[in-house]
Protein backbone atom coordinates (compact mmCIF):
# COMPACT_ATOMS: atom_id res chain seq x y z
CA UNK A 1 123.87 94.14 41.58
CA UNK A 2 123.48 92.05 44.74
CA UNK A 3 125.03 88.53 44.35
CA UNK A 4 125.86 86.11 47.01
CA UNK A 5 129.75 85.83 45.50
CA UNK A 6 132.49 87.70 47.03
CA UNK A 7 135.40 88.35 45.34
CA UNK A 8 139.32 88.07 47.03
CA UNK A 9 142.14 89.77 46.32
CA UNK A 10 145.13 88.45 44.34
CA UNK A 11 148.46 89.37 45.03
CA UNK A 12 148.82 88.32 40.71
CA UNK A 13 146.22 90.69 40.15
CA UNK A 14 148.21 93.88 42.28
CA UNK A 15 151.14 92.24 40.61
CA UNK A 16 149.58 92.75 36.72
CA UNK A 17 148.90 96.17 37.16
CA UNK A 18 152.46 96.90 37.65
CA UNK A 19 152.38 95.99 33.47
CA UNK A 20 152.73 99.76 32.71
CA UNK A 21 155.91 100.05 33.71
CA UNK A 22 157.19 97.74 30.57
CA UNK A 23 154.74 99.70 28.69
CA UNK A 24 155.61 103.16 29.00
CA UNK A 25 159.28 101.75 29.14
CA UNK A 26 159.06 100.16 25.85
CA UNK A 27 157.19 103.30 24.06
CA UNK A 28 160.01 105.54 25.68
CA UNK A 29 162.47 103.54 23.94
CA UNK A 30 160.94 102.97 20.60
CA UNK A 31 160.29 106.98 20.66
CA UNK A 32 164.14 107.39 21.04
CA UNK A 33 165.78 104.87 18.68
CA UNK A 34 163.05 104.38 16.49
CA UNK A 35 161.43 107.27 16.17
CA UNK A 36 163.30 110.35 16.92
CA UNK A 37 161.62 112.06 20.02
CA UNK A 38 158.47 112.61 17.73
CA UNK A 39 156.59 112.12 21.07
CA UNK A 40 158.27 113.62 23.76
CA UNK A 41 156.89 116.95 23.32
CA UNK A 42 153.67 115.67 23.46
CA UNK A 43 154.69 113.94 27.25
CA UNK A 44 154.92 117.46 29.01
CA UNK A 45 152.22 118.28 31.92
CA UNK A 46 150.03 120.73 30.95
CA UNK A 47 146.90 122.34 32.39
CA UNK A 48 144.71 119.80 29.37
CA UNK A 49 146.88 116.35 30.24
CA UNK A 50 146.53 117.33 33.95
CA UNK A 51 142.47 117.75 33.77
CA UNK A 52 142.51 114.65 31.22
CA UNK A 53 144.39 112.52 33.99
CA UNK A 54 142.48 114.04 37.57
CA UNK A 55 139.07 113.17 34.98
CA UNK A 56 139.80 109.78 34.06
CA UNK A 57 141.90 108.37 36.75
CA UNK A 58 142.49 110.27 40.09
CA UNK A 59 139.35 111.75 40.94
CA UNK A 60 137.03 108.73 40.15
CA UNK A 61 138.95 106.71 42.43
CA UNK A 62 139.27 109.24 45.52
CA UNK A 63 135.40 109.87 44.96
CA UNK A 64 135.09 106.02 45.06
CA UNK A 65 136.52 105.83 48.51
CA UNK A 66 133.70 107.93 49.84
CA UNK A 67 131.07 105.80 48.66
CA UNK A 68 131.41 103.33 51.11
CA UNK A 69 130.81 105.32 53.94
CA UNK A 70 127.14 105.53 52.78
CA UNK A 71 126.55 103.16 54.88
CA UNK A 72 124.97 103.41 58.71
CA UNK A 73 127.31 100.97 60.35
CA UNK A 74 130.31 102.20 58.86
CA UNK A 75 129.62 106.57 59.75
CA UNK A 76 128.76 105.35 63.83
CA UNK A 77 131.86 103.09 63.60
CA UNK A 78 133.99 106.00 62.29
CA UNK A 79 132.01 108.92 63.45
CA UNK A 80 135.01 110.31 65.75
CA UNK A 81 137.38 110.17 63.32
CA UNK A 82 135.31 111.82 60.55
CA UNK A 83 134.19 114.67 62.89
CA UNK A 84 136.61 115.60 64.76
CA UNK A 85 139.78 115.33 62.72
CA UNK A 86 138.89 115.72 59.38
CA UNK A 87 137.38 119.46 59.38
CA UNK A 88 140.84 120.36 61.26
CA UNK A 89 142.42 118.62 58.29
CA UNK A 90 140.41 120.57 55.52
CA UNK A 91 140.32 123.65 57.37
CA UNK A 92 144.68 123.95 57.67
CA UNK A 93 144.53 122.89 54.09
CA UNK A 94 142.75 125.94 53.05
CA UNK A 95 143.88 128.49 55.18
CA UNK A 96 147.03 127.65 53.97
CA UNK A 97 146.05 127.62 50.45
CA UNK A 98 144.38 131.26 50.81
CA UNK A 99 147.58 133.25 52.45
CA UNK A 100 150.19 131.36 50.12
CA UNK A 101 149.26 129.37 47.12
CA UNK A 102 152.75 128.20 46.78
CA UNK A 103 152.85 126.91 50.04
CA UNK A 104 148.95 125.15 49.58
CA UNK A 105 150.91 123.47 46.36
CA UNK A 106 153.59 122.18 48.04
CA UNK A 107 151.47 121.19 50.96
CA UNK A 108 149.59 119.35 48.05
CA UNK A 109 152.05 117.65 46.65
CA UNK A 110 153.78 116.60 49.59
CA UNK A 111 150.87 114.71 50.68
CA UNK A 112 149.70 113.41 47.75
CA UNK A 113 153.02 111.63 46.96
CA UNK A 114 153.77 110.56 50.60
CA UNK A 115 149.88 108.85 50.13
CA UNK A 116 151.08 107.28 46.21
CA UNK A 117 154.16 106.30 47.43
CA UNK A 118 152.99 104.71 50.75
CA UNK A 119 150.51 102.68 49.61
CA UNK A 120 152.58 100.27 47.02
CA UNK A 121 155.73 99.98 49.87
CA UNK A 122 153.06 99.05 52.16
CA UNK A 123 151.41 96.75 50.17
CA UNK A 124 154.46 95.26 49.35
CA UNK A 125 155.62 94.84 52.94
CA UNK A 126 151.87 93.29 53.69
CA UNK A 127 152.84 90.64 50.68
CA UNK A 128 155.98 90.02 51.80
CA UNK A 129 154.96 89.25 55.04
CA UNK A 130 157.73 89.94 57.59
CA UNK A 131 158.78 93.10 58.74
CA UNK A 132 162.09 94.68 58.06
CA UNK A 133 163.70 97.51 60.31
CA UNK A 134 164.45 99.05 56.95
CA UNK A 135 160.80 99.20 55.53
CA UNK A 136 160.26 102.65 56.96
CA UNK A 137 163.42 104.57 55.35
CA UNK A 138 163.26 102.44 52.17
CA UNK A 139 159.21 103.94 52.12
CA UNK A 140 160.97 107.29 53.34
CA UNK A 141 163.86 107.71 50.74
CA UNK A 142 161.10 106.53 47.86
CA UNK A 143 158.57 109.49 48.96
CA UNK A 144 161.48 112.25 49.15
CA UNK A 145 162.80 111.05 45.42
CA UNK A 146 158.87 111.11 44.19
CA UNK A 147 158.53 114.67 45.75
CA UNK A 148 161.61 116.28 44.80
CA UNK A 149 160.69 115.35 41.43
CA UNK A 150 157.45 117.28 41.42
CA UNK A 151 158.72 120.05 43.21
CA UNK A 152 161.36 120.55 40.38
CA UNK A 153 159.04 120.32 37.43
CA UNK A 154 156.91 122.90 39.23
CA UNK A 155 159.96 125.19 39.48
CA UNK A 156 159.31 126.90 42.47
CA UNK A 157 161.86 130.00 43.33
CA UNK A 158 163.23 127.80 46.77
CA UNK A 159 164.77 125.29 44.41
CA UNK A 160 165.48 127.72 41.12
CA UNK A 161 167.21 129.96 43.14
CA UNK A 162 169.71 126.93 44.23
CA UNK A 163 173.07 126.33 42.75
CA UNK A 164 172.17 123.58 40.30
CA UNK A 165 175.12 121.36 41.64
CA UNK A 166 173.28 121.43 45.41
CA UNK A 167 169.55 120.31 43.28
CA UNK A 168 171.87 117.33 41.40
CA UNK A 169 174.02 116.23 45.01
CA UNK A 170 170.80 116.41 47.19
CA UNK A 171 168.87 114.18 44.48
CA UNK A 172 171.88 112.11 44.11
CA UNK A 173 172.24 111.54 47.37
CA UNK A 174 168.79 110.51 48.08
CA UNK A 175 168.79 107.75 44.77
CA UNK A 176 171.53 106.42 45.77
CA UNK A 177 169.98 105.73 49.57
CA UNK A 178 166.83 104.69 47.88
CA UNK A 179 169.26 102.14 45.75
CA UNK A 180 171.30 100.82 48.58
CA UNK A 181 168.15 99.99 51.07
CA UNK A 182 166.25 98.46 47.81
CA UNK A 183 169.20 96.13 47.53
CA UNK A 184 169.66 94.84 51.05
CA UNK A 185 165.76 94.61 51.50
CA UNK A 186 165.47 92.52 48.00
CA UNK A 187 168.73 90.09 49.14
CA UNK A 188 166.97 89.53 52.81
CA UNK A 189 163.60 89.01 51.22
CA UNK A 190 162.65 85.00 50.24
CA UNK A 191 161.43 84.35 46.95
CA UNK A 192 158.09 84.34 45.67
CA UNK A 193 155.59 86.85 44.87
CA UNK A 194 156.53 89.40 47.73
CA UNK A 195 159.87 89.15 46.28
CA UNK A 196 158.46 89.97 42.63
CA UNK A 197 156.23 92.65 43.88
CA UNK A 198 159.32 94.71 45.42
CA UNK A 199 160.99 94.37 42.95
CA UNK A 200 158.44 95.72 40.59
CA UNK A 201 157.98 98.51 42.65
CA UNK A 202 161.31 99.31 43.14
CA UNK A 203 161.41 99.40 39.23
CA UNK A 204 157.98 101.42 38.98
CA UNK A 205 159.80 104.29 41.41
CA UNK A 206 163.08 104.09 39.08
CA UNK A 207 161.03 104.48 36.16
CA UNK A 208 159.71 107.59 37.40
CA UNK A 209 163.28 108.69 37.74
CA UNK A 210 164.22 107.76 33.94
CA UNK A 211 161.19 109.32 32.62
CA UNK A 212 161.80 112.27 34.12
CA UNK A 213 165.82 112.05 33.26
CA UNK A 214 164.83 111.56 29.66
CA UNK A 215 162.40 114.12 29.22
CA UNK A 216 158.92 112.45 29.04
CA UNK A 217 157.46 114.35 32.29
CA UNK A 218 154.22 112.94 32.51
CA UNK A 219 154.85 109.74 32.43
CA UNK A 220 157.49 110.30 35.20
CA UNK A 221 154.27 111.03 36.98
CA UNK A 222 151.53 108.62 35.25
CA UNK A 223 153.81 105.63 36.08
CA UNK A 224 153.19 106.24 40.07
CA UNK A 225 149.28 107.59 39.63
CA UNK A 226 148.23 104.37 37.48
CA UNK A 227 149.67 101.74 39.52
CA UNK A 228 148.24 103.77 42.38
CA UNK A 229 144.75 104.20 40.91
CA UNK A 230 144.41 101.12 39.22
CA UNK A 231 145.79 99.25 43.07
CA UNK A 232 143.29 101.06 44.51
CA UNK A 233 140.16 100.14 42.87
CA UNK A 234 140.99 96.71 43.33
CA UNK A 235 140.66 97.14 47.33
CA UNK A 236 137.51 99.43 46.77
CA UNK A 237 135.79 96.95 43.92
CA UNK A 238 136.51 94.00 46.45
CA UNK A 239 135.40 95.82 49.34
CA UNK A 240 132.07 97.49 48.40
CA UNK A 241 131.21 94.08 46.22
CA UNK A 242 131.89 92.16 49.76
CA UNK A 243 130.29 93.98 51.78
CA UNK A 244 127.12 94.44 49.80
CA UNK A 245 126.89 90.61 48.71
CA UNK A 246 124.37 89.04 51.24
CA UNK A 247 122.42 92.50 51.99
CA UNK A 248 122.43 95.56 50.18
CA UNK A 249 123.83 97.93 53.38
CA UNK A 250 125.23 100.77 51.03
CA UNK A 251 122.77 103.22 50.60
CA UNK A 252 124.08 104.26 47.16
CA UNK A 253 123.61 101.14 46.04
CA UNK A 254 120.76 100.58 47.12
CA UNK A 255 119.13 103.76 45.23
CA UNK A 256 120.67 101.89 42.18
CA UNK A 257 119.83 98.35 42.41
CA UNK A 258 117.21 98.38 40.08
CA UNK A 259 119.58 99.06 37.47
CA UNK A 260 121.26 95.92 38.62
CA UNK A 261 124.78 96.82 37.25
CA UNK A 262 127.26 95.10 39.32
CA UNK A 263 129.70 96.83 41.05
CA UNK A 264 132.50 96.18 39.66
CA UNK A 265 131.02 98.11 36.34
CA UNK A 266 129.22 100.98 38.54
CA UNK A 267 131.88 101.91 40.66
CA UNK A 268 134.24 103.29 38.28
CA UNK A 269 131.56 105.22 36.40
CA UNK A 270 130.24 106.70 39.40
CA UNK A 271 133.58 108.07 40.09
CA UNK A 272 134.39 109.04 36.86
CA UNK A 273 130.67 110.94 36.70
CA UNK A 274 131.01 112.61 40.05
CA UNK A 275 134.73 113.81 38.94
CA UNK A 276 132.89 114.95 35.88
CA UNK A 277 130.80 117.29 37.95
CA UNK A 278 133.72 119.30 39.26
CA UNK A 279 135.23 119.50 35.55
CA UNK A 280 134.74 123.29 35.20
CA UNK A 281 136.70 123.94 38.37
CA UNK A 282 139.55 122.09 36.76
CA UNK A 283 139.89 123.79 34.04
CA UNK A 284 141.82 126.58 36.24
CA UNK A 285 145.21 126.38 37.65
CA UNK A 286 143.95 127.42 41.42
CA UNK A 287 140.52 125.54 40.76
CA UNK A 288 142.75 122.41 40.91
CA UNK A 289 144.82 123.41 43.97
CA UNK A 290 141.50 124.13 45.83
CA UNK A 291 139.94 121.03 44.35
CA UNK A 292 143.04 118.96 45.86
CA UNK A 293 142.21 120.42 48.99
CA UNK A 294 138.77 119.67 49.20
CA UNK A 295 138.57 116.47 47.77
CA UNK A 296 141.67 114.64 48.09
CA UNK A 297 143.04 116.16 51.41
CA UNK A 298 139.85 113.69 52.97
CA UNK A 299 140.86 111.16 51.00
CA UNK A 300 144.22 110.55 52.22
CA UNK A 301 143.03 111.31 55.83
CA UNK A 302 140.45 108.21 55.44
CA UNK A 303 142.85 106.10 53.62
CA UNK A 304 145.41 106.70 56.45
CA UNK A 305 142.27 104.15 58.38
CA UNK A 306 140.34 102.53 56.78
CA UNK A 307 142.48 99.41 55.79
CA UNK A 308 143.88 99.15 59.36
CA UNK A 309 143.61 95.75 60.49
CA UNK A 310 141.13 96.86 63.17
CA UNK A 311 138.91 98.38 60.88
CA UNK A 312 135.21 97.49 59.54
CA UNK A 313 136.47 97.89 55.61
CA UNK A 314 139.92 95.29 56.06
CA UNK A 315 136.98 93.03 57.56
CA UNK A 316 135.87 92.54 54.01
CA UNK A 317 139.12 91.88 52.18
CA UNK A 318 140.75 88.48 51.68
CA UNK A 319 144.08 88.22 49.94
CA UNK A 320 145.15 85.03 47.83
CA UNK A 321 148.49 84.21 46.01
C-alpha cells in the first residue's frame, strides 16, 4: 500500500467522468423511439433505488472524506474548525429534523444540492482559470434549478398547493437565467479544456432538466450524484495516495498495510463497507433523513475546507491538462 509514486490530477480524467451524460442520454432516447417507454417506469425514485444509490455511491464517498482526518497532523491543524463548528452544525440539523421532518428534508436537500452543484461550477471555474463576475449567479441559478427539481418530485404541500402556472413561470424563469449566464460565460471563456469542461457541465445540469421533463426521475438525479461522486473520489484517491506515499501518516492505513492493497482499490471498499454498516437504518424513510443529518451534514461542512488553497489536503493535489 505504501509506494513512493504520487499520482496528479487530470483535468481529462474530471473531464471523462462527465461520459454519463451521453450515456443516460442515449438510453433515454433509445427507450423512447426504440423501445416504447418499456423503461421509464422502472426510472422512478423509490425507497429500494434510493438505498441502492446512498449504498453504492453516496455514502462510500462521504465516509471516504473522513478517513483522512485519521491522521495527527491533519485533527491539530483543523481542530477549531471540527470542534467548535461542526457540533453547532449537527446539532441545528437535528433539532430541526425532530420538530418538523418536512422542514429537516428540505433543509436536506437544500444543502445537499447547493454542495453537488457547487463543486462541478467550482471546479470548472478552477480549470478555467480566470474569474468571471458572473461565476457566482451562474453557480446560483444552477443550485436553485437542481433544488426546485427535488423539491417538486418530493411534492411537498408549499409547492402542491401553488397554482401550477406560478411552479412552471418560477422554473421558467430560473432556466432561462441559468441559459443566458451559461451563454455569455461560454462566449467570454478561451478555448481549451476549461472551455470543454463548462460546457459539459452546463449540459450535465440540462440533462437533469430533460430527464426530469421526460419522465425518467432518477436519472434527473443520478446524472448530478455520479459526476459528483465519481469527481470526488478522484480528489480523495489522489489525496490520501499522496499523502501516504513516503510515510504511512494515516492511521487507517496504517492498521491495513499488511494487506498491502493500494489505495486506490481500498478506499472505495472501505466506504462502500462502512455505508454497509448503516444499511438497516436506510431501509426507513426517516432513517435516511436522520442518516443525512448525521453523516452528510459533516461532510459538506468539511468539504466547504478542506480543498481551500490554504489547507493541509490542497497541499497534496497537483492538477495536469
Amino acid at each position: 500500500m505504501l509506494s513512493s509514486t504520487k499520482m496528479n490530477i487530470s483535468f481529462h480524467w474530471l473531464l471523462a467522468v462527465y461520459a454519463i451524460v451521453p450515456i443516460l442520454l442515449g438510453i433515454v432516447l433509445i427507450d423512447i423511439f426504440v423501445l416504447d417507454r418499456i423503461l421509464q417506469p422502472y426510472t422512478s425514485v423509490t425507497l429500494v433505488t434510493a438505498f441502492l444509490y446512498l449504498l453504492f455511491f453516496e455514502l462510500p464517498h462521504v465516509f471516504a472524506s473522513f478517513f483522512s482526518f485519521a491522521d495527527k497532523e491533519y485533527l491539530r491543524f483543523y481542530k477549531k474548525k471540527l470542534l467548535h463548528v461542526l457540533p453547532i452544525i449537527l446539532v441545528v440539523g437535528l433539532v430541526v429534523t425532530y420538530i418538523n421532518l418536512n422542514l429537516g428534508i428540505v433543509l436536506m436537500v437544500a444543502a445537499t444540492l447547493y454542495h453537488v452543484v457547487m463543486q462541478q461550477t467550482g471546479i470548472a471555474t478552477m480549470i478555467i482559470g480566470v474569474k468571471h463576475v458572473l461565476y457566482t449567479p451562474w453557480s446560483l441559478s444552477a443550485v436553485t434549478l437542481a433544488i426546485s427539481i427535488q423539491l417538486y418530485l418530493l411534492e411537498f404541500n408549499f409547492i402542491t398547493n401553488l397554482p401550477p402556472s406560478y411552479v412552471t413561470i418560477f422554473f421558467t424563469a430560473i432556466l432561462i437565467l441559468f441559459l443566458v449566464l451559461s451563454s455569455i460565460i461560454y462566449l467570454q471563456t478561451k478555448k481549451g479544456i476549461g472551455r470543454k469542461y463548462l460546457v459539459a457541465t452546463i449540459f450535465m445540469l440540462l440533462s437533469g432538466v430533460l430527464f426530469f421533463l421526460l419522465g425518467y426521475v432518477f436519472f434527473s438525479i443520478f446524472v448530478l450524484r455520479f459526476t459528483h461522486d465519481i469527481t470526488a473520489f478522484i480528489f480523495y484517491i489522489t489525496h490520501d495516495t499522496n499523502r501516504n506515499a513516503d510515510s504511512m501518516k494515516n492511521n487507517i492505513y496504517k492498521v491495513l498495510a499488511p494487506l498491502k492493497i493500494p489505495i486506490i482499490i481500498l478506499l472505495p471498499v472501505l466506504g462502500m463497507l462502512f455505508a454497509y454498516t448503516i444499511r438497516y437504518e436506510l431501509n426507513i424513510y426517516t432513517g435516511i433523513v436522520y442518516a443525512g443529518i448525521l453523516i452528510s451534514f459533516p461532510h459538506y461542512y468539511i468539504e466547504s475546507f478542506m480543498w481551500k488553497r490554504e489547507s493541509l489536503h490542497r497541499k497534496q493535489l497537483a492538477f495536469t491538462q
